[in-house]
Protein backbone atom coordinates (compact mmCIF):
# COMPACT_ATOMS: atom_id res chain seq x y z
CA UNK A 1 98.44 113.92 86.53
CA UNK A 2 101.49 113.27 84.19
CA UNK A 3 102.37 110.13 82.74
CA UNK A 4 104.04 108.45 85.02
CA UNK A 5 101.39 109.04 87.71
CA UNK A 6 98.54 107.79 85.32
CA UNK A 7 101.20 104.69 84.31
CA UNK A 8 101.95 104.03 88.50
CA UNK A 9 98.11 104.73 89.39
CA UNK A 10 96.88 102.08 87.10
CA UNK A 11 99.64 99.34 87.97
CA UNK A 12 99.36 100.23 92.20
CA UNK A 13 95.61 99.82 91.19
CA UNK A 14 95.92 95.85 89.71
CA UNK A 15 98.32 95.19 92.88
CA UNK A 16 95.55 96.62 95.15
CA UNK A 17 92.20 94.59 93.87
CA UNK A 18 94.66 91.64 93.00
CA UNK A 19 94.13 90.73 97.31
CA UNK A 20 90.43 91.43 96.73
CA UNK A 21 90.38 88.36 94.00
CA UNK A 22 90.36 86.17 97.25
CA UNK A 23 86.61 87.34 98.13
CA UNK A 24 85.43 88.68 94.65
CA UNK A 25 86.19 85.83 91.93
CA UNK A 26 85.02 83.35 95.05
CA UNK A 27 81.85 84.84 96.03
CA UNK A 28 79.39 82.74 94.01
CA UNK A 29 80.79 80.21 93.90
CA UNK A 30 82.83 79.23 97.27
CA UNK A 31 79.95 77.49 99.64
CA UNK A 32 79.02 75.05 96.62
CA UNK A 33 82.27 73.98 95.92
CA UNK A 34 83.73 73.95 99.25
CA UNK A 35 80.87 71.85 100.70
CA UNK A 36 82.03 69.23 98.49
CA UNK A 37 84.98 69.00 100.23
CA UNK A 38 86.29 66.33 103.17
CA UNK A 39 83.73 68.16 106.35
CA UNK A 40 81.82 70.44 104.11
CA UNK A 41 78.69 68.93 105.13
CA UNK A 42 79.43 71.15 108.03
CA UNK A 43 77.98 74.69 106.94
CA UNK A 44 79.49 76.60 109.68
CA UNK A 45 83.03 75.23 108.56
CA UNK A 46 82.39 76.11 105.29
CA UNK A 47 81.69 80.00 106.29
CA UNK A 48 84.71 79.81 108.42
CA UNK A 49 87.11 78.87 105.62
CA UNK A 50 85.19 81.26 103.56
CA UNK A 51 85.43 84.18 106.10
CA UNK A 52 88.69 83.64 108.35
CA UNK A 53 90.37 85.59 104.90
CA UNK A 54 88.88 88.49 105.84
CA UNK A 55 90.05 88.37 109.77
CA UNK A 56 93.80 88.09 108.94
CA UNK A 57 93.37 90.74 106.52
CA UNK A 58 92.26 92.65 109.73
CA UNK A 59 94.73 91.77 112.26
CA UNK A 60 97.53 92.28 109.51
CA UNK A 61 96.01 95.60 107.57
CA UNK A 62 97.61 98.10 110.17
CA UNK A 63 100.70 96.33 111.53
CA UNK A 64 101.94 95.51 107.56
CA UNK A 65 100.80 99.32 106.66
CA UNK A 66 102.80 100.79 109.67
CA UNK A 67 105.74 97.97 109.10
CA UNK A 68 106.16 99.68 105.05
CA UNK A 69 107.26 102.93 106.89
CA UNK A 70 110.28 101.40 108.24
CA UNK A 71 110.81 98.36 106.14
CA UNK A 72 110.22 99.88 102.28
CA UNK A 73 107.04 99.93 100.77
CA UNK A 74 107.90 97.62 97.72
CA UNK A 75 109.91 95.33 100.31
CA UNK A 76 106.66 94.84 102.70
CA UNK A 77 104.47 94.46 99.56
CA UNK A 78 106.39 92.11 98.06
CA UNK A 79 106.29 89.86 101.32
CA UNK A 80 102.85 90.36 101.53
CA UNK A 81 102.08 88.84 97.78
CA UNK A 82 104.07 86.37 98.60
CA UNK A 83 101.83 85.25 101.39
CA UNK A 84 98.89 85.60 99.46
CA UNK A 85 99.84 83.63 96.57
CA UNK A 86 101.39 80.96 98.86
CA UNK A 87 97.58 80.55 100.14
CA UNK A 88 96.44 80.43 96.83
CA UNK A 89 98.30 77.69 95.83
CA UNK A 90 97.75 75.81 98.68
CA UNK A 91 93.75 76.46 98.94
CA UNK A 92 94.00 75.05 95.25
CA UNK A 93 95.07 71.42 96.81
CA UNK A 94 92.96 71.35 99.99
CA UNK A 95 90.81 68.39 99.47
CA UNK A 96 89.28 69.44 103.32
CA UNK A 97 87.72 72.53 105.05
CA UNK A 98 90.21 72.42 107.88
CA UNK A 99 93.17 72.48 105.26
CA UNK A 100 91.42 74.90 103.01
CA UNK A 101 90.60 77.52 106.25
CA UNK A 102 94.42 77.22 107.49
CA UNK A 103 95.42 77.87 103.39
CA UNK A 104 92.66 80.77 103.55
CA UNK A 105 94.25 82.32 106.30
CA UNK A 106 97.49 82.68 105.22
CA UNK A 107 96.27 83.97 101.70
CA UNK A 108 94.30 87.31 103.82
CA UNK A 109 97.74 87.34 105.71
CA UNK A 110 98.91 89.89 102.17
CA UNK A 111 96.97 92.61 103.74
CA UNK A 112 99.34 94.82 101.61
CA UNK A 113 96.39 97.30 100.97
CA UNK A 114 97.70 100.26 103.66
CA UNK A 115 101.19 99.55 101.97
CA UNK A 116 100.29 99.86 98.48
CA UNK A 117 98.12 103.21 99.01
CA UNK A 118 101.01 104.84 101.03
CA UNK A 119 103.52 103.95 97.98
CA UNK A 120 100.83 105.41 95.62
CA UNK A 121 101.55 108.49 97.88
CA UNK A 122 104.66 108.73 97.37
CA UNK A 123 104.97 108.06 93.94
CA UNK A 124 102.56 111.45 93.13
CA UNK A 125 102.15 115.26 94.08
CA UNK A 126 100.34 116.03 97.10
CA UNK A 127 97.66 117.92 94.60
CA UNK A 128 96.95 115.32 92.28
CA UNK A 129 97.17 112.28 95.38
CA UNK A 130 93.35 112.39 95.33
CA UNK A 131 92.86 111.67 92.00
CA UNK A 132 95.39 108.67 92.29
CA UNK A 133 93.32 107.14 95.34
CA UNK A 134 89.84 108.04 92.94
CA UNK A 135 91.38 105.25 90.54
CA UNK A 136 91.54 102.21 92.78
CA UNK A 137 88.55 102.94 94.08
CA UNK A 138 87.38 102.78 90.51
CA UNK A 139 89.14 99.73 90.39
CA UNK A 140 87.46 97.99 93.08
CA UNK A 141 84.17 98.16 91.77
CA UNK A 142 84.56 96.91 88.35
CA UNK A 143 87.23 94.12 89.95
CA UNK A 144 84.15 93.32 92.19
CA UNK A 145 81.31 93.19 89.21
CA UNK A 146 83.32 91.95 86.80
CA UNK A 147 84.35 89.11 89.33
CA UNK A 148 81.05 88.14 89.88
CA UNK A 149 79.92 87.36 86.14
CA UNK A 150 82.77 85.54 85.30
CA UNK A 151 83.84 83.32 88.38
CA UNK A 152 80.95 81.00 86.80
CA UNK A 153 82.20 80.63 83.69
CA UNK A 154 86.00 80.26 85.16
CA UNK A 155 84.70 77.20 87.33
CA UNK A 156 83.27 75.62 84.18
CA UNK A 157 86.61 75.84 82.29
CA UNK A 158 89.17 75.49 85.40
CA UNK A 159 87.47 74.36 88.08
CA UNK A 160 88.02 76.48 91.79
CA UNK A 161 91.36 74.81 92.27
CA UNK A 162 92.35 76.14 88.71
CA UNK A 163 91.15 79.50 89.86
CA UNK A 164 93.13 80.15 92.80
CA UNK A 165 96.31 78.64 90.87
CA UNK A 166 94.94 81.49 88.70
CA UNK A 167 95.19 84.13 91.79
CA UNK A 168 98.43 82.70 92.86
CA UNK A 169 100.20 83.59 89.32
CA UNK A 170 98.47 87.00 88.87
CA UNK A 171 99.94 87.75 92.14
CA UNK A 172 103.33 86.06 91.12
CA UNK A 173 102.94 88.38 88.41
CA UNK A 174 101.83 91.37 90.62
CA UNK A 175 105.30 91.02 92.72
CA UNK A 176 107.59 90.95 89.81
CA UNK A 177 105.76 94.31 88.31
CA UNK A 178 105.99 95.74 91.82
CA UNK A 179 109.66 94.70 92.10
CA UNK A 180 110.80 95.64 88.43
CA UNK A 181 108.58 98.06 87.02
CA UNK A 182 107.10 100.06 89.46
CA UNK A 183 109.87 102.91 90.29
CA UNK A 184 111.20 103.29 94.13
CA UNK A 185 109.90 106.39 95.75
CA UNK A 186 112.37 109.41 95.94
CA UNK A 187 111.73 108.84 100.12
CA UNK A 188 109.33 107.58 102.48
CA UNK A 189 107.00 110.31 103.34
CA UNK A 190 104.57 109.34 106.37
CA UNK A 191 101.43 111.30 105.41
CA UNK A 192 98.85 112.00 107.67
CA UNK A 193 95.75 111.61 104.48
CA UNK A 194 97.28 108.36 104.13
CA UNK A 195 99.06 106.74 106.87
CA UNK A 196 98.01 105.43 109.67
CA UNK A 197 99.72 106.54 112.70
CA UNK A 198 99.24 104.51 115.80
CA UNK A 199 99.46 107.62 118.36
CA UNK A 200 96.21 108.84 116.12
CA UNK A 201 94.07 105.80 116.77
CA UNK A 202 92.37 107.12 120.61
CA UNK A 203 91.24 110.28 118.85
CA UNK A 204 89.72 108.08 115.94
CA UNK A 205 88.20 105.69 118.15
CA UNK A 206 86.76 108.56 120.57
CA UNK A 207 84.67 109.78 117.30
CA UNK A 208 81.15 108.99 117.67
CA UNK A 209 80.67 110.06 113.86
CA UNK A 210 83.05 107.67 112.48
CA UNK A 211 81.67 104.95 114.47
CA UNK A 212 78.96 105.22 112.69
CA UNK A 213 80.37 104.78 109.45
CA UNK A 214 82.39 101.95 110.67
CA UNK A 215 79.58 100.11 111.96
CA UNK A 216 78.31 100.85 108.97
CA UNK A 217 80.89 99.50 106.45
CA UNK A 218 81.22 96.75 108.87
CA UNK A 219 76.99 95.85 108.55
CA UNK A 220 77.56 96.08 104.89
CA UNK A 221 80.42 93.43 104.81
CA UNK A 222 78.71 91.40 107.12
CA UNK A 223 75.56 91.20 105.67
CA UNK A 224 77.04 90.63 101.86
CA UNK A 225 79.21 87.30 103.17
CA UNK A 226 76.55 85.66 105.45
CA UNK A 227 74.19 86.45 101.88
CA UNK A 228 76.58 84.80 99.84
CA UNK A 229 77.26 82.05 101.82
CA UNK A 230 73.37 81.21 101.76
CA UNK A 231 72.23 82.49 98.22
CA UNK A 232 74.45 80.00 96.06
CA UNK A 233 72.70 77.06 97.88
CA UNK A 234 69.15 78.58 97.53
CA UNK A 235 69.69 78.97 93.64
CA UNK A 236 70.71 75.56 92.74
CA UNK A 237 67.88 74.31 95.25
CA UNK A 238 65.03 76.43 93.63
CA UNK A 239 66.10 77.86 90.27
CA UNK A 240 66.80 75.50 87.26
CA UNK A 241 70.28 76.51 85.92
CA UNK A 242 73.69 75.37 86.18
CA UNK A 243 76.35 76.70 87.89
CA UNK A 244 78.26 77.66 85.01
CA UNK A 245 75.33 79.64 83.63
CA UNK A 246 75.21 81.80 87.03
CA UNK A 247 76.73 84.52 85.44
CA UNK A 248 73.06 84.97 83.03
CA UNK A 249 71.56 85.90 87.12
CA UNK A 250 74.56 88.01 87.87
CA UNK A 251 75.19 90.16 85.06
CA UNK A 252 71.63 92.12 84.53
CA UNK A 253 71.88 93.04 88.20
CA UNK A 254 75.14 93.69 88.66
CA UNK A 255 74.91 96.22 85.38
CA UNK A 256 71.26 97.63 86.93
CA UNK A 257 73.70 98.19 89.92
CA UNK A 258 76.40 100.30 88.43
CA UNK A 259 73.67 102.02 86.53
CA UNK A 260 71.67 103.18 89.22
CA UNK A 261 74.33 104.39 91.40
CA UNK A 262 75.91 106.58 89.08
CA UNK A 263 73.11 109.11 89.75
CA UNK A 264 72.51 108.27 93.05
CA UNK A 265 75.64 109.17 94.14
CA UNK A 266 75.94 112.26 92.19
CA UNK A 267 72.95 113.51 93.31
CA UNK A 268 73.75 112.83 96.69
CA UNK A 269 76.99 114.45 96.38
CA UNK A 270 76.14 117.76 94.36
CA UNK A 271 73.20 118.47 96.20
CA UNK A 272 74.50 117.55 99.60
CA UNK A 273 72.09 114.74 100.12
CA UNK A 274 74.73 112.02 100.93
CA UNK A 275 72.14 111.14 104.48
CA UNK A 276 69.65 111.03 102.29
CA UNK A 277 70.81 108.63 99.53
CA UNK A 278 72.35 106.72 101.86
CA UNK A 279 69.17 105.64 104.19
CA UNK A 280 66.96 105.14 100.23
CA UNK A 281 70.49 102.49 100.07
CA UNK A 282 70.09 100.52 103.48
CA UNK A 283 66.14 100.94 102.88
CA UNK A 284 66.98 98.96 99.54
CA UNK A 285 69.35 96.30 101.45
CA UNK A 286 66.67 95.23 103.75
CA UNK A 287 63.96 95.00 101.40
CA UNK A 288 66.08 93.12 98.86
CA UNK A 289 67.42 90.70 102.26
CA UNK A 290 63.58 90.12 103.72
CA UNK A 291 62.35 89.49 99.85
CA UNK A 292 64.90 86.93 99.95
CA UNK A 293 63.98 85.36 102.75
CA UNK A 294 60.33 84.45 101.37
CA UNK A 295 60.23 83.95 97.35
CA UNK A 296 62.80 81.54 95.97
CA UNK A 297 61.98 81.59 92.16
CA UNK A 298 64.21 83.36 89.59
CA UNK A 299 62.14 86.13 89.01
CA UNK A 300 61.83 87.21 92.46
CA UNK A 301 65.41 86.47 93.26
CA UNK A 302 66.17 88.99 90.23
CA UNK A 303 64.46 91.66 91.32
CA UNK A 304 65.47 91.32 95.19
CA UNK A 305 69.54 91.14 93.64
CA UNK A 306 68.74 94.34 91.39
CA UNK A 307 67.81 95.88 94.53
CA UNK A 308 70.23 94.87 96.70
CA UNK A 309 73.25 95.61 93.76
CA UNK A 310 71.37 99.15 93.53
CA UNK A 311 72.03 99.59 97.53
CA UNK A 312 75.32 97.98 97.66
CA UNK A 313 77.02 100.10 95.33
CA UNK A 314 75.33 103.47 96.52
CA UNK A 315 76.55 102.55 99.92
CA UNK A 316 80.04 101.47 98.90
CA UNK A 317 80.38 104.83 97.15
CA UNK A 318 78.72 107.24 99.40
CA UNK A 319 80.80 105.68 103.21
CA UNK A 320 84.44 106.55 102.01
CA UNK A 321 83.16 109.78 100.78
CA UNK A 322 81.50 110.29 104.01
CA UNK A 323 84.51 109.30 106.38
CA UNK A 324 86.78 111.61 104.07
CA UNK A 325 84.24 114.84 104.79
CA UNK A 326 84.27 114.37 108.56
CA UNK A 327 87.24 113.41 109.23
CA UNK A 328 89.49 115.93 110.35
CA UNK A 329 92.76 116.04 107.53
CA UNK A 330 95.50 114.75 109.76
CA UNK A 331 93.64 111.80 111.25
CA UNK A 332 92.15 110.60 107.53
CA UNK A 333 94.58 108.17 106.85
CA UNK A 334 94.38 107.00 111.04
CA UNK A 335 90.18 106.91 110.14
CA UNK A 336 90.49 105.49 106.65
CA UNK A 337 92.60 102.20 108.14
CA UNK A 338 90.06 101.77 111.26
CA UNK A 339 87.27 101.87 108.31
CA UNK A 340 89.21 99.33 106.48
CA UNK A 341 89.76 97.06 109.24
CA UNK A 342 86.27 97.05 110.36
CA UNK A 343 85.20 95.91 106.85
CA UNK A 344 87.36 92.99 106.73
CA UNK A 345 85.91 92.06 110.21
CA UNK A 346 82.26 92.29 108.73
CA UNK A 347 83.86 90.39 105.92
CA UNK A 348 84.73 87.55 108.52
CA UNK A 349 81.87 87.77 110.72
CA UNK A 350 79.05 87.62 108.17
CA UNK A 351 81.02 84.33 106.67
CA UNK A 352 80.79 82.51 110.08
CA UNK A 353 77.28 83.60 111.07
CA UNK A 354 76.09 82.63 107.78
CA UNK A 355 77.87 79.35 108.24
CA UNK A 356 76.20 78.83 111.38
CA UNK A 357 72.77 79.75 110.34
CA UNK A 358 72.53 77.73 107.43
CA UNK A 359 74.11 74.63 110.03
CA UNK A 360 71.51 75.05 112.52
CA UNK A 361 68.71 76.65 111.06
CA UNK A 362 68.14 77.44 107.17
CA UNK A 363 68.50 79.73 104.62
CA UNK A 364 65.76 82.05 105.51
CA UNK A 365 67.53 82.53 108.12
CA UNK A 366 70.59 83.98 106.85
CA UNK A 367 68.75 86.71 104.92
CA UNK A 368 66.48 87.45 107.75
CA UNK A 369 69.79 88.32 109.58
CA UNK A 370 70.78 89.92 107.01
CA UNK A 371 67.36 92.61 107.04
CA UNK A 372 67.42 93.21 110.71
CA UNK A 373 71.54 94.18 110.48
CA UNK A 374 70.62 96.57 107.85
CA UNK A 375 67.49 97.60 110.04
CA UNK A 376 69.94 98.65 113.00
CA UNK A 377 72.40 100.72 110.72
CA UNK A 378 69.64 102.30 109.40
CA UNK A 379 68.71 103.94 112.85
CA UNK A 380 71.95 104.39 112.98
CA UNK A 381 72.16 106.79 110.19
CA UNK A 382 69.03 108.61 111.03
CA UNK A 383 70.76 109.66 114.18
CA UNK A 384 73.88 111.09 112.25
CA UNK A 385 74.87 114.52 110.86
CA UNK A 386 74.50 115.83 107.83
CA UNK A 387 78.05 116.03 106.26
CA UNK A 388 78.97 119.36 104.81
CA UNK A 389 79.70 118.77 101.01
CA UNK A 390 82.99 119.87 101.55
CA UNK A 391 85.82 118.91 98.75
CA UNK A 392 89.54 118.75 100.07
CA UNK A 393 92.52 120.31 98.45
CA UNK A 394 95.92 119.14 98.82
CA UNK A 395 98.81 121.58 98.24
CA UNK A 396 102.65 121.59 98.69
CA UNK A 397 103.34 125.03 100.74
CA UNK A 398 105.97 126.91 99.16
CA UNK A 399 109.20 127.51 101.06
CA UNK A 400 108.66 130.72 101.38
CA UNK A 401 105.21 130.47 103.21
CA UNK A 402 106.89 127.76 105.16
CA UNK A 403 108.29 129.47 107.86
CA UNK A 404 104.77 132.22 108.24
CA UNK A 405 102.17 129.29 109.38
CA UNK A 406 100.41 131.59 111.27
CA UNK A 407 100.40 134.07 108.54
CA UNK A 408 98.80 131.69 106.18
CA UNK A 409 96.39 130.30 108.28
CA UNK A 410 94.94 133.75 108.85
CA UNK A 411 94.88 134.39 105.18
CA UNK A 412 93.31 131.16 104.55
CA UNK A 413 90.32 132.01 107.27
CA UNK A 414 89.79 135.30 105.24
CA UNK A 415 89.16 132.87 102.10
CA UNK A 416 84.91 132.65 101.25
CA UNK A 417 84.46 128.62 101.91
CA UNK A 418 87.43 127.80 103.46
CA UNK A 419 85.84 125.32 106.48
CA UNK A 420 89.17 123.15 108.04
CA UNK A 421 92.79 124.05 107.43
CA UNK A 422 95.62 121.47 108.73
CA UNK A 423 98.88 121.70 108.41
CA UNK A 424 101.00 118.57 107.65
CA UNK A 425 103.53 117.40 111.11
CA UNK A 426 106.85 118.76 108.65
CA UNK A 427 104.83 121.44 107.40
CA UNK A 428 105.26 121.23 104.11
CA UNK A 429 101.56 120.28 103.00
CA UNK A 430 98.07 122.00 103.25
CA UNK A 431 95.06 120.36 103.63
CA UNK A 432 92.58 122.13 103.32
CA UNK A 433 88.43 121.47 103.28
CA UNK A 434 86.16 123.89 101.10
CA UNK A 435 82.92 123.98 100.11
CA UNK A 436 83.26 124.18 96.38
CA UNK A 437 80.45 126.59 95.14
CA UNK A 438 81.87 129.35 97.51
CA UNK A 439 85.88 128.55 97.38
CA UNK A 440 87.67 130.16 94.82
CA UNK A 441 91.04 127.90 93.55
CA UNK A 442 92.63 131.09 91.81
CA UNK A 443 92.71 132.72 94.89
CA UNK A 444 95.02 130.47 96.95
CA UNK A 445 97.35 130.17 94.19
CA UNK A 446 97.89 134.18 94.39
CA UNK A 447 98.01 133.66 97.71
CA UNK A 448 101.14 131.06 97.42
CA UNK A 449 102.73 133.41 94.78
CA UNK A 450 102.63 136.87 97.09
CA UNK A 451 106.00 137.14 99.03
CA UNK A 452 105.03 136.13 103.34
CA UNK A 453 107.20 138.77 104.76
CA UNK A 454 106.12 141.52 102.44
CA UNK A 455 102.60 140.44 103.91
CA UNK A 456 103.38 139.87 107.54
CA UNK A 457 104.35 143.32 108.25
């Protein structure tokens, strides 16, 4: 990557977790706080206002991704911020759950996620795109842990209100760096590893494979808000500690959690154990969720969040990678938004079950929900392929090779671990899928250099 691409990776990266503030720095904290509020006595309100972020972030994901390709990239992502931080500042006044869920909505109406990650396309080469993506995804997991230790010690200084008055200038911020510093792309390129193209959707939606993932990423979601909605009530009931010391619970297991993926997931990568790893993750969710359900006291509740940290970040690593490997090149970016939508749906489901659990029932409840989700998505998984541990390349085609397609993709097949090759619709891109210990690089960039009608005859 040069320096611009580095310089436009990192700031597309702060826009992009900048709309995942509004369930990150809130997650501890949100249920407490909000139940304080005019009809918080209501729990099933409170997981509403808590949860309805994440189903406009649904209904608006594709539509505002799709709208960028016609409308500017910067353009739609500017209007999307703007939403968002209009919903931050007005979630900072609610002083009621109706107001607050209304001022909630509007803030997950900035789904500018699809938008920001097709701009990040266009601002890089095709060969070095993948690398970009790697970088918010980086992002996105130390946004999320890092949220989590502070947003105690943020409530303590501002208070909640002062913290999404805090969102709404960081986004303020966000627009003006999107407006003034981040360059405008030479041309809208639709990319098929990217976008998300509409007339794509029947083939994603007819894979049983990917349903599986998106069930998956959807359990996850769904499972983490209904937990948080419960677990901030069960520690103030049963462990003696204030909420502005929460972070003291938060940090060991949120650091155990980074710790323990790192080799989890490289295992499960290098070796080609991704199945494997993945079922040790869910078999960690459930335990951590049932262990919940029947010891309240802080030691128990720190070694049930170790666990569960230790499964949610193996899982959040391992289901993109997993959706990327089976998903065939020119339907990833129609596959990646169908994964993204049915996360913010788990994100809005778990919020209201959990609300209505911990309204008509209890606690134990919630995280007995919680274990039998994981439970299902476990079968789930033992039913499902093996993914090959394929590694995709990205490559402009030169002009020359441009007009012998057929040419190439015959010289391609002849290539030792060549497994998929897809052209792009202009077909000016190769995508192709490898399996890295047998696939040579060297030899595909002789390949580009020889001369296609020499060749052809």
């Amino acid at each position: 990557m040069n320096h611009q691409e580095k310089r436009v990776s990192a700031i597309l990266s702060f826009v992009y977790v900048l709309r995942l503030l509004g369930i990150f720095l809130l997650l501890p904290i949100f249920t407490l706080w909000a139940s304080t509020l005019d009809g918080g006595n209501n729990k099933m309100l409170v997981g509403l206002s808590f949860g309805i972020y994440g189903l406009t972030q649904a209904i608006f994901q594709l539509p505002l991704g799709i709208a960028s390709d016609r409308w500017g990239r910067k353009n739609v992502i500017c209007i999307g911020l703007s939403l968002f931080a209009l919903g931050s500042f007005l979630s900072a006044f609610a002083d009621n759950v109706i107001f607050l869920t209304i001022a909630r909505a509007l803030q997950g109406m900035g789904a500018v996620s699809a938008a920001v990650t097709a701009l990040l396309a266009d601002l890089t080469r095709d060969e070095v795109r993948t690398r970009a993506m790697s970088i918010i995804g980086l992002s996105i997991a130390l946004t999320f842990s890092i949220s989590l230790i502070i947003a105690p010690v943020l409530e303590n200084i501002i208070g909640v209100s002062g913290i999404f008055i805090l969102m709404g200038v960081l986004i303020i911020i966000g627009i003006l760096v999107v407006r003034f510093i981040v360059p405008d792309p030479p041309q809208i390129q639709v990319k098929e590893d990217v976008a998300t193209n509409i007339a794509n959707l029947p083939l994603v939606f007819k894979n049983a494979s990917l349903w599986r993932l998106n069930f998956g990423i959807f359990a996850l979601h769904c499972a983490q808000m209904a937990m948080f909605v419960a677990l901030p009530f069960v520690i103030s009931q049963y462990v003696d500690i204030q909420r502005s010391e929460l972070w003291k619970i938060y940090f060991p297991v949120t650091i155990i959690g980074i710790i323990a993926m790192v080799p989890a997931v490289a295992i499960g990568e290098i070796r080609g154990k991704l199945k494997q790893t993945l079922l040790i993750a869910i078999i960690l969710l459930a335990i951590a969720q049932f262990g919940l359900s029947v010891n309240h006291n802080l030691i128990a509740i720190l070694i049930m969040l170790s666990l569960y940290f230790i499964g949610l970040n193996i899982a959040e690593a391992i289901l993109p990678s997993w959706v990327s490997k089976i998903s065939p090149s020119t339907l990833k970016g129609s596959a990646m938004g169908v994964y993204n939508t049915a996360m913010s749906l788990g994100l809005f489901s778990g919020s209201l079950i959990g609300g209505v659990l911990m309204q008509y029932i209890e606690a134990n409840a919630v995280f007995i929900f919680c274990g039998l989700l994981m439970i299902v998505w476990g079968l789930l998984v033992v039913g499902a392929s093996v993914p090959l541990p394929v590694k995709t390349f990205i490559e402009s085609i030169p002009a020359a090779w441009q007009n012998h397609l057929e040419t190439l993709n015959y010289r391609l097949r002849e290539m030792q671990g060549v497994t998929e090759i897809a052209f792009s619709s202009d077909k000016k891109i190769l995508y192709l899928k490898v399996l890295p210990k047998n696939f040579n690089h060297d030899n595909l960039k002789t390949l580009f250099a020889e001369i296609p009608d020499y060749v052809s005859k």
